[in-house]
N, C-alpha and C. Protein backbone atom coordinates (compact mmCIF):
# COMPACT_ATOMS: atom_id res chain seq x y z
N UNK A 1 6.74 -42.18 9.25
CA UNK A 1 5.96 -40.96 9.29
C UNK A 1 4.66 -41.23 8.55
N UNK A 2 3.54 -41.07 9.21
CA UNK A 2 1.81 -40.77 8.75
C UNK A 2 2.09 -40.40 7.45
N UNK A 3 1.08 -40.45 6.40
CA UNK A 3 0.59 -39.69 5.37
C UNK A 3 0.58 -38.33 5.82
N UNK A 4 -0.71 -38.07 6.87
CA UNK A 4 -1.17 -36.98 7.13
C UNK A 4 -0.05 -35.78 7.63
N UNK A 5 1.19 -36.32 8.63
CA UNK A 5 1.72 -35.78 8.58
C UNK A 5 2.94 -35.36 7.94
N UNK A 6 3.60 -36.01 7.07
CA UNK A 6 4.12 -35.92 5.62
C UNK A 6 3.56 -34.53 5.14
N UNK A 7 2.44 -34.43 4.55
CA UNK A 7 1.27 -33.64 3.76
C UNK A 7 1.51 -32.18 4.69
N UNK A 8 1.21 -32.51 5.50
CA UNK A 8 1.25 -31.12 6.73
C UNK A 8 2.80 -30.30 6.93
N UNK A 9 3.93 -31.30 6.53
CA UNK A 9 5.32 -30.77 6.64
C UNK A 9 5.57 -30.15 5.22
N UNK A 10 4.82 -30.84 3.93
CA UNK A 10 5.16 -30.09 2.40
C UNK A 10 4.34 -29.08 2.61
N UNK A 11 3.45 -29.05 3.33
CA UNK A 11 2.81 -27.72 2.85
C UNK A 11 3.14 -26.29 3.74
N UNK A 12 3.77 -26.83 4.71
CA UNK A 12 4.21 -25.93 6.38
C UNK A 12 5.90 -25.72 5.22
N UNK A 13 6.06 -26.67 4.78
CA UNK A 13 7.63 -25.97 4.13
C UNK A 13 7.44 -24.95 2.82
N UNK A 14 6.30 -25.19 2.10
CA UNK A 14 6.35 -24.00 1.15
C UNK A 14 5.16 -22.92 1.21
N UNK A 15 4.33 -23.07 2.14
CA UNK A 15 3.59 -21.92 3.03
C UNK A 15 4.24 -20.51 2.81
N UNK A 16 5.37 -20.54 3.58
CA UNK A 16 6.06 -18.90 3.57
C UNK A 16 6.00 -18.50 2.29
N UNK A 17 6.89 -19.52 1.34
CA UNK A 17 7.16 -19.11 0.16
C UNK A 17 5.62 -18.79 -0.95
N UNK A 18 4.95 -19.45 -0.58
CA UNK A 18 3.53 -19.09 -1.40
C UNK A 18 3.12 -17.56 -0.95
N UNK A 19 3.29 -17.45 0.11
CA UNK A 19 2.32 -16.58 1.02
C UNK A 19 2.94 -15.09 0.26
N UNK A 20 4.48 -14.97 -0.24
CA UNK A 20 5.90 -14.13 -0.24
C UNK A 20 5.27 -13.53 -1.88
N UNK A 21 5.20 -14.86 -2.63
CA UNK A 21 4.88 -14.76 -3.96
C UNK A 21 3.05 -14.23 -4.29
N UNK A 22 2.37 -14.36 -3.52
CA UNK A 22 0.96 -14.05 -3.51
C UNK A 22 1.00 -12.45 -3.09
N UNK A 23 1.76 -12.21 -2.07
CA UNK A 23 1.67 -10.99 -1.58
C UNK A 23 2.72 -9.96 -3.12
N UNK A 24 2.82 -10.40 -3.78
CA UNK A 24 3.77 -9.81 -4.99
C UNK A 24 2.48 -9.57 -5.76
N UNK A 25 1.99 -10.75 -6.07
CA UNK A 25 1.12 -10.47 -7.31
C UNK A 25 -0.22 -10.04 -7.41
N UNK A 26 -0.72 -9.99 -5.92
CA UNK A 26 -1.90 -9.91 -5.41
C UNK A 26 -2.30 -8.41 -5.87
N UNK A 27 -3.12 -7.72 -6.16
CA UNK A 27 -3.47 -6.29 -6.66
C UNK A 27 -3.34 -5.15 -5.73
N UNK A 28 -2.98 -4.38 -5.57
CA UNK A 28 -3.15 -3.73 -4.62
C UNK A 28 -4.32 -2.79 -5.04
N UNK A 29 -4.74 -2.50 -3.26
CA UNK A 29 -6.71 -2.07 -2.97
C UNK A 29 -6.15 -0.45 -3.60
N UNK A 30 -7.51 -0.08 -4.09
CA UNK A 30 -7.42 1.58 -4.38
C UNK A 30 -7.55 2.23 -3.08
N UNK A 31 -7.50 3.48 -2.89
CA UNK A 31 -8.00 3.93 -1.81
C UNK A 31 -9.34 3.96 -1.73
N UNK A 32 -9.45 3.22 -0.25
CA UNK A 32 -11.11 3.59 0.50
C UNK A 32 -10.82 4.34 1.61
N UNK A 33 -10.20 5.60 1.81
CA UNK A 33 -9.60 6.27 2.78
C UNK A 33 -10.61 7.98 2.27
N UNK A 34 -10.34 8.01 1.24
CA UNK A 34 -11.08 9.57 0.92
C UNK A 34 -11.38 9.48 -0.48
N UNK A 35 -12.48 9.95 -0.44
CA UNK A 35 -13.84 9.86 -1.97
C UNK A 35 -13.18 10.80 -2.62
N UNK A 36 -12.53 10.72 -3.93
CA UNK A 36 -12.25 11.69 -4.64
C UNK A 36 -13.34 12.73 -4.73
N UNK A 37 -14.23 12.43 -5.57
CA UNK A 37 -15.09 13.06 -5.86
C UNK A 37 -15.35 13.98 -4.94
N UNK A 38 -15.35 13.46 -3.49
CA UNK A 38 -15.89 14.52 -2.25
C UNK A 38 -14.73 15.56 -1.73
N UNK A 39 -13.45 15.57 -2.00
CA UNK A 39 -12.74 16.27 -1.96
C UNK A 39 -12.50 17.63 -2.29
N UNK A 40 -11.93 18.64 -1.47
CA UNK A 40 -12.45 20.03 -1.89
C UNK A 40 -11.45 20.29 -2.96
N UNK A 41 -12.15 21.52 -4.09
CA UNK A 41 -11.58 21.93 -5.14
C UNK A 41 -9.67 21.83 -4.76
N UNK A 42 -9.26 22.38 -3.44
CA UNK A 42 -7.95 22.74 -3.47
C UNK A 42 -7.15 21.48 -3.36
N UNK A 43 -7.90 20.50 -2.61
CA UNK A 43 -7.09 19.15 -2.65
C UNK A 43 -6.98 18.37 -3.64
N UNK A 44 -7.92 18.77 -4.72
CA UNK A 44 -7.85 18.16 -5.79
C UNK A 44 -7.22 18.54 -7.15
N UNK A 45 -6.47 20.06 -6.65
CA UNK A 45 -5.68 20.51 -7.41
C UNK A 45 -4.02 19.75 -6.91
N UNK A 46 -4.09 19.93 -5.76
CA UNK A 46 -3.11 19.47 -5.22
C UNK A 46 -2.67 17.99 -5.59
N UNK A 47 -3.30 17.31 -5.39
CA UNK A 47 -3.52 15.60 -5.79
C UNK A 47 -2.78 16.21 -7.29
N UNK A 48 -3.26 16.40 -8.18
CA UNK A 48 -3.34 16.87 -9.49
C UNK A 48 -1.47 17.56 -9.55
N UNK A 49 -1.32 18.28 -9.19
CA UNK A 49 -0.44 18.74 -9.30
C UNK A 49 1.21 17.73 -8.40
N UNK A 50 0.90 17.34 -7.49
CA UNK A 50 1.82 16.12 -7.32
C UNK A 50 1.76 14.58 -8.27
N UNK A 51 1.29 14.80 -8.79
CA UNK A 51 0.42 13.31 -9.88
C UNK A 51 0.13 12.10 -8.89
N UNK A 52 -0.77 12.32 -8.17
CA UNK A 52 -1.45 11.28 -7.17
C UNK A 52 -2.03 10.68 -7.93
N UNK A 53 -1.66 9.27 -7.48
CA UNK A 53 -2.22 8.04 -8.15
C UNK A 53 -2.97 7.34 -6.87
N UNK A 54 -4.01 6.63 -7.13
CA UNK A 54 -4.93 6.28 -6.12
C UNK A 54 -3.90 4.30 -5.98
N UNK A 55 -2.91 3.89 -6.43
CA UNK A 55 -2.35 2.50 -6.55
C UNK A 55 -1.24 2.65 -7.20
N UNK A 56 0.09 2.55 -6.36
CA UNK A 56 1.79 2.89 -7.00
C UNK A 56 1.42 2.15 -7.65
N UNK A 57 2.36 1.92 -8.98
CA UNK A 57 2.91 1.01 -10.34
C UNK A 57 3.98 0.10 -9.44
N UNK A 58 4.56 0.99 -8.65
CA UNK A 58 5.94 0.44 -8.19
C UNK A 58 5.67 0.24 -6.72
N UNK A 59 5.76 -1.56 -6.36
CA UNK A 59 5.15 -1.60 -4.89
C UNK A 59 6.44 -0.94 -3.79
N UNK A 60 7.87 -0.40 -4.12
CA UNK A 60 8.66 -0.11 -3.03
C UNK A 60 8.60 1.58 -3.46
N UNK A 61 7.78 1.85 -3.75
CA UNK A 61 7.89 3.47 -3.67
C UNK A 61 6.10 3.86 -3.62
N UNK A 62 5.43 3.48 -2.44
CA UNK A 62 4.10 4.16 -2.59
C UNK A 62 4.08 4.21 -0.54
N UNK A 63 2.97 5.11 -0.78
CA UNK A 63 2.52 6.01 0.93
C UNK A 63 2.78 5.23 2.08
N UNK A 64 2.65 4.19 2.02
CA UNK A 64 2.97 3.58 3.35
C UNK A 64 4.24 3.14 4.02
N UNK A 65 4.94 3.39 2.71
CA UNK A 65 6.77 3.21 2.96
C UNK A 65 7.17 4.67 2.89
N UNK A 66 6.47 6.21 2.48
CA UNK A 66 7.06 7.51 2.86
C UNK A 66 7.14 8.04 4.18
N UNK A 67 8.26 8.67 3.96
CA UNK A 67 8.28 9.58 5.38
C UNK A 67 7.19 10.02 6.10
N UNK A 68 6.48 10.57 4.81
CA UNK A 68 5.13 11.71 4.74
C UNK A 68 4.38 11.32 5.54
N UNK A 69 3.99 9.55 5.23
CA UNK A 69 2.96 9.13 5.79
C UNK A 69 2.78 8.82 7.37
N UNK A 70 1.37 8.83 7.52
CA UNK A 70 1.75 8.45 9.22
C UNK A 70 0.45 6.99 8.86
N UNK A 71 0.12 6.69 9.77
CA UNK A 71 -0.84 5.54 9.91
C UNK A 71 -0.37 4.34 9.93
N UNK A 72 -1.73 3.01 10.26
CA UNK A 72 -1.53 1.84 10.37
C UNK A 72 -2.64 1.33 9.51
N UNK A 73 -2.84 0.58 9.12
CA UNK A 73 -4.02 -0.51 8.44
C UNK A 73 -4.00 0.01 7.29
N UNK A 74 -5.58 0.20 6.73
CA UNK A 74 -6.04 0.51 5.93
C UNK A 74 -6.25 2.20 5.32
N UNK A 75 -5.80 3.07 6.18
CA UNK A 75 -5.71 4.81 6.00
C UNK A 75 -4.42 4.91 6.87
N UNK A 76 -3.89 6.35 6.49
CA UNK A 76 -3.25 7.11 6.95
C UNK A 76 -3.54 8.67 6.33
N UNK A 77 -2.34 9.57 7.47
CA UNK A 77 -2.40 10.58 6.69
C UNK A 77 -1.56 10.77 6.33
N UNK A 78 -1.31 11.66 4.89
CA UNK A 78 -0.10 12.09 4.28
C UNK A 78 0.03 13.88 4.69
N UNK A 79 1.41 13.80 5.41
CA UNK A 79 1.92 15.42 5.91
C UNK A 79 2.25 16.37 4.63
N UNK A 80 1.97 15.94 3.20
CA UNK A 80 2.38 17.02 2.27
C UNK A 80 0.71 16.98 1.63
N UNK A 81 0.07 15.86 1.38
CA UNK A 81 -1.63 16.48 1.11
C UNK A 81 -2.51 17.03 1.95
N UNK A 82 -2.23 16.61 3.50
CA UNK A 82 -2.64 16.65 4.28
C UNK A 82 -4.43 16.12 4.51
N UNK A 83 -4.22 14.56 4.50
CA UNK A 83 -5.66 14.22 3.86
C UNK A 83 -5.13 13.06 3.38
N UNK A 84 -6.39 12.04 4.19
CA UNK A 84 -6.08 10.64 4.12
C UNK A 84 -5.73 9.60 3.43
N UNK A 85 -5.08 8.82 3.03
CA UNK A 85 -4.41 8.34 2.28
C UNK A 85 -4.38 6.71 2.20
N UNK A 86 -4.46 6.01 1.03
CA UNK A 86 -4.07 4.65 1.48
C UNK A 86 -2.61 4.16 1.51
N UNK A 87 -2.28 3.23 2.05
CA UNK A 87 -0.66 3.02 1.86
C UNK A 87 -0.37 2.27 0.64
N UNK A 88 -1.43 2.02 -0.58
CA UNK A 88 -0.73 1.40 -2.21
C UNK A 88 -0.68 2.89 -2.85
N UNK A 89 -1.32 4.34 -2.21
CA UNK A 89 -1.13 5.51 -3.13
C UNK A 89 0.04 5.20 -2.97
N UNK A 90 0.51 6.57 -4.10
CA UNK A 90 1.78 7.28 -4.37
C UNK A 90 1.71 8.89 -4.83
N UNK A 91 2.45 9.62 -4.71
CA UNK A 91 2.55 10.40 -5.11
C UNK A 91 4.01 11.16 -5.52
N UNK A 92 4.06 12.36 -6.72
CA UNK A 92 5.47 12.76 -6.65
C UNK A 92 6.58 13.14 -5.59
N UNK A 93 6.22 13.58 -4.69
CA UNK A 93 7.09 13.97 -3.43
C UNK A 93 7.48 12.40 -2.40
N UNK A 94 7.04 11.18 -2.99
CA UNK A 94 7.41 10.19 -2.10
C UNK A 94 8.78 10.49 -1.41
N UNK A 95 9.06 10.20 -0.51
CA UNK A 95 10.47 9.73 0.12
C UNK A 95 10.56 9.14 1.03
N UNK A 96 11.05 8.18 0.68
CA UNK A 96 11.37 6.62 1.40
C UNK A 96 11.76 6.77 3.01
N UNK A 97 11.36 5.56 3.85
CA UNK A 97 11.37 6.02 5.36
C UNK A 97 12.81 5.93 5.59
N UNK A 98 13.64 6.75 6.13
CA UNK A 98 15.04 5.63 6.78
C UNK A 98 14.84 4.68 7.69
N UNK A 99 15.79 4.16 7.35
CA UNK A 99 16.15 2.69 8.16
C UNK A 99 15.36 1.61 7.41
């Protein structure tokens, strides 16, 4: 077996596993889905009063794994703020998707 391809099989064998461990430690994005600031007085009571955090603490309990949420990529919406959301928020009413 080549050098070159030697080199190409260690790195194709611990690839996944880097990729597994990066995606752990990597930061998760704040929301770029909706400008706090621009938000109307009532949503921002609301936010406030569920304790919306713009980045869960805890990556298996934030918006993109709730029921609530709907979306794909980078926004969604959440059915209890009603008002766009990223999937690293969280908020108090999370609940986890089934299945």
């Amino acid at each position: 077996m080549d050098k070159a391809r030697r080199q190409f099989l260690q790195i194709a064998a611990i690839a996944p596993i880097a990729a597994v461990a990066l995606g752990r430690l990597a930061p998760a994005r704040a929301d770029t889905c909706a400008d706090p600031a621009n938000l109307p007085a009532a949503q921002k009571s609301l936010r406030k009063s569920l304790e919306f955090v713009e980045v869960s603490k805890d990556p298996a309990a934030r918006c993109g794994l709730c029921a609530f949420y709907q979306g794909k990529g980078d926004c969604g919406t959440c059915q209890i703020l009603t008002s766009q959301v990223s999937p690293a928020s969280f908020c108090s009413s999370f609940a986890a998707k089934a299945g």
